[in-house]
C-alpha atoms as a PDB file:
ATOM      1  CA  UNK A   1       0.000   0.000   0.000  1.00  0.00           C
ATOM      2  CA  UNK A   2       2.657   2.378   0.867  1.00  0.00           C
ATOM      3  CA  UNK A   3       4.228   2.034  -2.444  1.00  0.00           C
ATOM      4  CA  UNK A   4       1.343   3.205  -4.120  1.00  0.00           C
ATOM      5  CA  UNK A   5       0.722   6.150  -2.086  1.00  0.00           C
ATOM      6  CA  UNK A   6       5.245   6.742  -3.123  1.00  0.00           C
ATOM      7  CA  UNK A   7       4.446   6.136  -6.670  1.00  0.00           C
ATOM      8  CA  UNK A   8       0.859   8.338  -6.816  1.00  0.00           C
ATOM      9  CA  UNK A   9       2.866  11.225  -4.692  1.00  0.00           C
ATOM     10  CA  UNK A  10       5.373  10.935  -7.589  1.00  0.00           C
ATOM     11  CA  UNK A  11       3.007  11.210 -10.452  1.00  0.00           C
ATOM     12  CA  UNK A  12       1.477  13.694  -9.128  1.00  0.00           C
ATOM     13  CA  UNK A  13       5.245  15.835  -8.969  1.00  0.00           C
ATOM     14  CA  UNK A  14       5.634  15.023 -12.530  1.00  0.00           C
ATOM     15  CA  UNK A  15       1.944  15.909 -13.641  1.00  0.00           C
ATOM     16  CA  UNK A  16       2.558  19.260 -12.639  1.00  0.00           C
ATOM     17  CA  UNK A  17       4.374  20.349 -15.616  1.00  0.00           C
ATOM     18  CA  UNK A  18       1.917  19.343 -17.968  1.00  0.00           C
ATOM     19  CA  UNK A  19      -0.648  20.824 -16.421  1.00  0.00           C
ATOM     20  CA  UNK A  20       0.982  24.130 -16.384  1.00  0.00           C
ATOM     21  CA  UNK A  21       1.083  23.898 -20.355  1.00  0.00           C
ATOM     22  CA  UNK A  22      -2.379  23.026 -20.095  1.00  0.00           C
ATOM     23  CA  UNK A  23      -3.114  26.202 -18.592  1.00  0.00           C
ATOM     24  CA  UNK A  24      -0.636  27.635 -21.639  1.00  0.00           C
ATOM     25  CA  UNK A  25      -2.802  26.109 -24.144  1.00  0.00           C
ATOM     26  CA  UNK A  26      -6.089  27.105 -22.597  1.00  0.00           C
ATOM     27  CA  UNK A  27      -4.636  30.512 -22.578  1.00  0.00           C
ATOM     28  CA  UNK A  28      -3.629  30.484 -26.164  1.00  0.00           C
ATOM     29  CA  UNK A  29      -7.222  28.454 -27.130  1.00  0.00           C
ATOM     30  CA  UNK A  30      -8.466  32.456 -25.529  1.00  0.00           C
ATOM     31  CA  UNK A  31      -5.951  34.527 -27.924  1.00  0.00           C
ATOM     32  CA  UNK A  32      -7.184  32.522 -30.954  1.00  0.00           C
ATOM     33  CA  UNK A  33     -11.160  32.849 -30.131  1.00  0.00           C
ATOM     34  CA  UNK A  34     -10.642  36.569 -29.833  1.00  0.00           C
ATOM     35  CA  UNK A  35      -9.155  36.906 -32.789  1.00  0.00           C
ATOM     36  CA  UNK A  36     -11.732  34.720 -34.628  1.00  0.00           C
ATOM     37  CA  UNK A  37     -14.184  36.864 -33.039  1.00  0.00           C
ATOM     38  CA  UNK A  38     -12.960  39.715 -34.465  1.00  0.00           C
ATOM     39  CA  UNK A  39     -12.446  38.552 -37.784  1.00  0.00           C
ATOM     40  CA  UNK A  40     -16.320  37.556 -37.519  1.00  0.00           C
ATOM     41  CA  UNK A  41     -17.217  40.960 -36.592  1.00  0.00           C
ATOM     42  CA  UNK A  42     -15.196  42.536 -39.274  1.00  0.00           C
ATOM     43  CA  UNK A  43     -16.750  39.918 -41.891  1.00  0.00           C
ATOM     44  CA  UNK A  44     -20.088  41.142 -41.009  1.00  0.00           C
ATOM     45  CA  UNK A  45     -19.653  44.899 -41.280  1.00  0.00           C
ATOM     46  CA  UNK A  46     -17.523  44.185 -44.939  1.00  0.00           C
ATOM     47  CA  UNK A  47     -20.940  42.435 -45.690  1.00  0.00           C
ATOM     48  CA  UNK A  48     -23.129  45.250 -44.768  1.00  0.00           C
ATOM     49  CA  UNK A  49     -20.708  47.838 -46.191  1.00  0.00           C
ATOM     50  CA  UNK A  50     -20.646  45.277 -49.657  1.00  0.00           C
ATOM     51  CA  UNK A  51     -24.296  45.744 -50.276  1.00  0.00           C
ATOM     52  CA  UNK A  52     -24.375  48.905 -50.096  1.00  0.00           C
ATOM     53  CA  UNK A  53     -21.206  49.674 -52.485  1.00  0.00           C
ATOM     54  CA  UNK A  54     -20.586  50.887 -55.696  1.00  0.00           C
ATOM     55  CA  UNK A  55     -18.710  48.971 -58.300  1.00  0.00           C
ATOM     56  CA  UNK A  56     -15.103  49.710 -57.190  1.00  0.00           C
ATOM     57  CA  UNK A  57     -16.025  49.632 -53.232  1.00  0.00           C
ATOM     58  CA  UNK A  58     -17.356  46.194 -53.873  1.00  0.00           C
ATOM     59  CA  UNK A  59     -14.520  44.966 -55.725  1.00  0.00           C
ATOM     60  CA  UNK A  60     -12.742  46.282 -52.341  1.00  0.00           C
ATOM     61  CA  UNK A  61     -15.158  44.216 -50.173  1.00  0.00           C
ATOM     62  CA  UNK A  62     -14.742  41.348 -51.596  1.00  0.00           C
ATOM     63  CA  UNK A  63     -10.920  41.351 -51.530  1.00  0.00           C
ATOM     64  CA  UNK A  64     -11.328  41.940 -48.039  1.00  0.00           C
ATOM     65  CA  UNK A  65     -14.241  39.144 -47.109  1.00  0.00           C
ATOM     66  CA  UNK A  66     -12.095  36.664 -49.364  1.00  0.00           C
ATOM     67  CA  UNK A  67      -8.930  37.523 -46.690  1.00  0.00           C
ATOM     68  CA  UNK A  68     -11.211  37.551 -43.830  1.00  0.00           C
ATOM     69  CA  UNK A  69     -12.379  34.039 -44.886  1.00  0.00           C
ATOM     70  CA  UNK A  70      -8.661  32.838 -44.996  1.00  0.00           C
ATOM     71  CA  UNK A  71      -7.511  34.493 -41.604  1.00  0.00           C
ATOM     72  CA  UNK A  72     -10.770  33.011 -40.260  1.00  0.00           C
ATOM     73  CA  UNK A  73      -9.817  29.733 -41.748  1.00  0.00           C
ATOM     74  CA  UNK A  74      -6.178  29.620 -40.101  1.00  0.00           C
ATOM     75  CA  UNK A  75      -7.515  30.321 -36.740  1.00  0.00           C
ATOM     76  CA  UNK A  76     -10.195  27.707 -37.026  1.00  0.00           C
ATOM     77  CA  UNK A  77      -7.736  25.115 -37.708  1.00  0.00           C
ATOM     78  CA  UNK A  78      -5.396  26.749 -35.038  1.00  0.00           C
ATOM     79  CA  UNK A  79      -8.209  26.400 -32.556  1.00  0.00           C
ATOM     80  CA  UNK A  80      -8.598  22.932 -33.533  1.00  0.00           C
ATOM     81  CA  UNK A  81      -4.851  22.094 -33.202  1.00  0.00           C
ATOM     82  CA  UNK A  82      -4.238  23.457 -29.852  1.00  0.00           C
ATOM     83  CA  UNK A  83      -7.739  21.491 -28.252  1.00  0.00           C
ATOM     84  CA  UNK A  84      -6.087  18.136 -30.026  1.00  0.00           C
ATOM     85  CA  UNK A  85      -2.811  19.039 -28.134  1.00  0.00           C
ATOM     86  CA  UNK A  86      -5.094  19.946 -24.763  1.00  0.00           C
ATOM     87  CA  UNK A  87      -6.603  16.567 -25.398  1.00  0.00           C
ATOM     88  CA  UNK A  88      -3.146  14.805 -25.583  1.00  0.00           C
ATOM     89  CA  UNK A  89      -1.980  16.332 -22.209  1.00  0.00           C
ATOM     90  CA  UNK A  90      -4.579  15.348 -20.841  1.00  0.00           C
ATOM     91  CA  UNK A  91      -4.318  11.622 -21.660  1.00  0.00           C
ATOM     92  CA  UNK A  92      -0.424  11.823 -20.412  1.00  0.00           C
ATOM     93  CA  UNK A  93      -1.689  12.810 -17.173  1.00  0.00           C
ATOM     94  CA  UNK A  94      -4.241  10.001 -17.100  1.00  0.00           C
ATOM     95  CA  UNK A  95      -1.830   7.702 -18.519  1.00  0.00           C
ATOM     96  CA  UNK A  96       0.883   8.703 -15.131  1.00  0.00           C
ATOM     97  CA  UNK A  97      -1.840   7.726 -13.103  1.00  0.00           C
ATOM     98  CA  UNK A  98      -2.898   4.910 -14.840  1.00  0.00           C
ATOM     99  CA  UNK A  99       0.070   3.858 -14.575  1.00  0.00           C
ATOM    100  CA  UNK A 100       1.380   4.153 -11.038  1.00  0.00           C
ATOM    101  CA  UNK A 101      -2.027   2.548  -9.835  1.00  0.00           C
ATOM    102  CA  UNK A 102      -2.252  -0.504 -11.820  1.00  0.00           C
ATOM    103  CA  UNK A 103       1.821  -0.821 -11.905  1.00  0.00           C
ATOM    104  CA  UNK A 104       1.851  -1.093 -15.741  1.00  0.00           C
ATOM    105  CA  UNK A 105       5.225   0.466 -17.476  1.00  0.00           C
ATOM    106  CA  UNK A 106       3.338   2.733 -19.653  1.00  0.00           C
ATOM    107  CA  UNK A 107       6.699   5.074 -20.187  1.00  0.00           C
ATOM    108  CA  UNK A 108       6.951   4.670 -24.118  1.00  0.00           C
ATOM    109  CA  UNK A 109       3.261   5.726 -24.713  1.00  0.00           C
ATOM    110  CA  UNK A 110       3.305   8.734 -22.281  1.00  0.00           C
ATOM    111  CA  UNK A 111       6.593  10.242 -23.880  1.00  0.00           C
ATOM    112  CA  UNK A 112       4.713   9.694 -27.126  1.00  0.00           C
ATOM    113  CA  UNK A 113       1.398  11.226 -25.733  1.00  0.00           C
ATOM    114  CA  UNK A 114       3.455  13.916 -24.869  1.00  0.00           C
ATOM    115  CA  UNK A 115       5.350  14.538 -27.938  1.00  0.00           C
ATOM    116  CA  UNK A 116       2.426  14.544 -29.979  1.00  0.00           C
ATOM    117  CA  UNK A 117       0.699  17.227 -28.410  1.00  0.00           C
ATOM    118  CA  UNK A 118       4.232  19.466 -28.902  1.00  0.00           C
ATOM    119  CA  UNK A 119       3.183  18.459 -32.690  1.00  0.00           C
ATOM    120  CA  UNK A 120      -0.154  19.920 -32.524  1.00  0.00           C
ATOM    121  CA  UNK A 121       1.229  23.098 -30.478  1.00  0.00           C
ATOM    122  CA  UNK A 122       3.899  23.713 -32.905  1.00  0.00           C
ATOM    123  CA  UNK A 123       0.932  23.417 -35.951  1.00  0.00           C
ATOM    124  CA  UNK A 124      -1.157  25.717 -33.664  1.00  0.00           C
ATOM    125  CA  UNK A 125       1.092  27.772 -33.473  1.00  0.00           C
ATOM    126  CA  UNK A 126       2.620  28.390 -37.060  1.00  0.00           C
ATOM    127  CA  UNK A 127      -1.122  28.541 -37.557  1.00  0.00           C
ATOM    128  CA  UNK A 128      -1.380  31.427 -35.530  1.00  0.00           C
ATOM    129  CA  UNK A 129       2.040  33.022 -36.997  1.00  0.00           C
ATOM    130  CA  UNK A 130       0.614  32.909 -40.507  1.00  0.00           C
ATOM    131  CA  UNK A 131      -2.899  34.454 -39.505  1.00  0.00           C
ATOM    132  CA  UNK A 132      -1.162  37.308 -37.982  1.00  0.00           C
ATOM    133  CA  UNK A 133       1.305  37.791 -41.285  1.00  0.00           C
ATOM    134  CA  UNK A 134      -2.118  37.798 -43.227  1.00  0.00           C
ATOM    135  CA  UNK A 135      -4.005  40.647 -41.291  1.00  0.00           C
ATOM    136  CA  UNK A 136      -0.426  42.534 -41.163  1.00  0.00           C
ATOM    137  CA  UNK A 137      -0.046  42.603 -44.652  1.00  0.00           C
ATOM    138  CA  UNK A 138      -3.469  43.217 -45.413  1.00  0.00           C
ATOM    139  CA  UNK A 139      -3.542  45.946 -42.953  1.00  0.00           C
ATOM    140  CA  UNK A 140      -0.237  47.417 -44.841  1.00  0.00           C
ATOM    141  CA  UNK A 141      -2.098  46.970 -48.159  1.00  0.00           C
ATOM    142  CA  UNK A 142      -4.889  48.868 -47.187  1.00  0.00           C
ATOM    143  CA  UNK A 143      -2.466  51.650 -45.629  1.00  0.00           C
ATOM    144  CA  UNK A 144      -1.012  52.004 -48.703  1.00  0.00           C
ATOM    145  CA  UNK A 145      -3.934  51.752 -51.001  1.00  0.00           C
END
């Protein structure tokens, strides 16, 4: 019995860490639904300002909803990259406990539950880069034009 209680005390050490980039990811899951949300809000007032455009303002419009529909795009599947990586922490810190209770060497499978969830971060993430390049340059674009 005591061993249990040694190797659940120990888990629970080395669970901390992931848990912390949980709370990274959740934090980051925030960033990208704000942004989304903004891109939603801007979508719907390039709408409203499209039907009531002349020719060369709607031409303008729908440059714009057509980049809005990309950025919106990249964030969407940033979103979904960071949840698949929350999901994955999540299983290694079931796994460490799954482990320690049923005494099962489950070592190989958690380092690989954990390194695919630094995959999905790292997609999130370049994700999120590329969406901010796009409303940057568009931004500069319309600056200039």
């Amino acid at each position: 019995m005591e061993t249990h209680i040694a190797d659940i005390t120990r888990v629970i050490q080395l669970a901390v860490a992931p848990v912390f980039l949980l709370t990274a990811i959740g934090t980051l899951i925030t960033a990208l639904n704000n942004r989304l949300g903004r891109a939603v809000d801007r979508r719907r007032v390039v709408q409203e300002r499209l039907q009531h455009a002349s020719q060369e303002d709607a031409a303008e419009a729908r440059v714009e909803l057509r980049r809005l529909e990309q950025r919106s795009r990249l964030i969407y599947f940033a979103i979904l990259a960071a949840v698949v990586a929350a999901l994955f922490i999540c299983l290694v810190v079931a796994g460490a406990f799954v482990g320690a209770l049923v005494a099962v060497e489950l070592s190989k499978m958690i380092a690989v539950l954990f390194i695919l969830p630094m995959c999905a971060l790292i997609v999130s993430l370049a994700l999120f880069l590329r969406e901010i390049f796009l409303a940057v340059s568009f931004a500069g674009l319309r600056l200039r034009g």
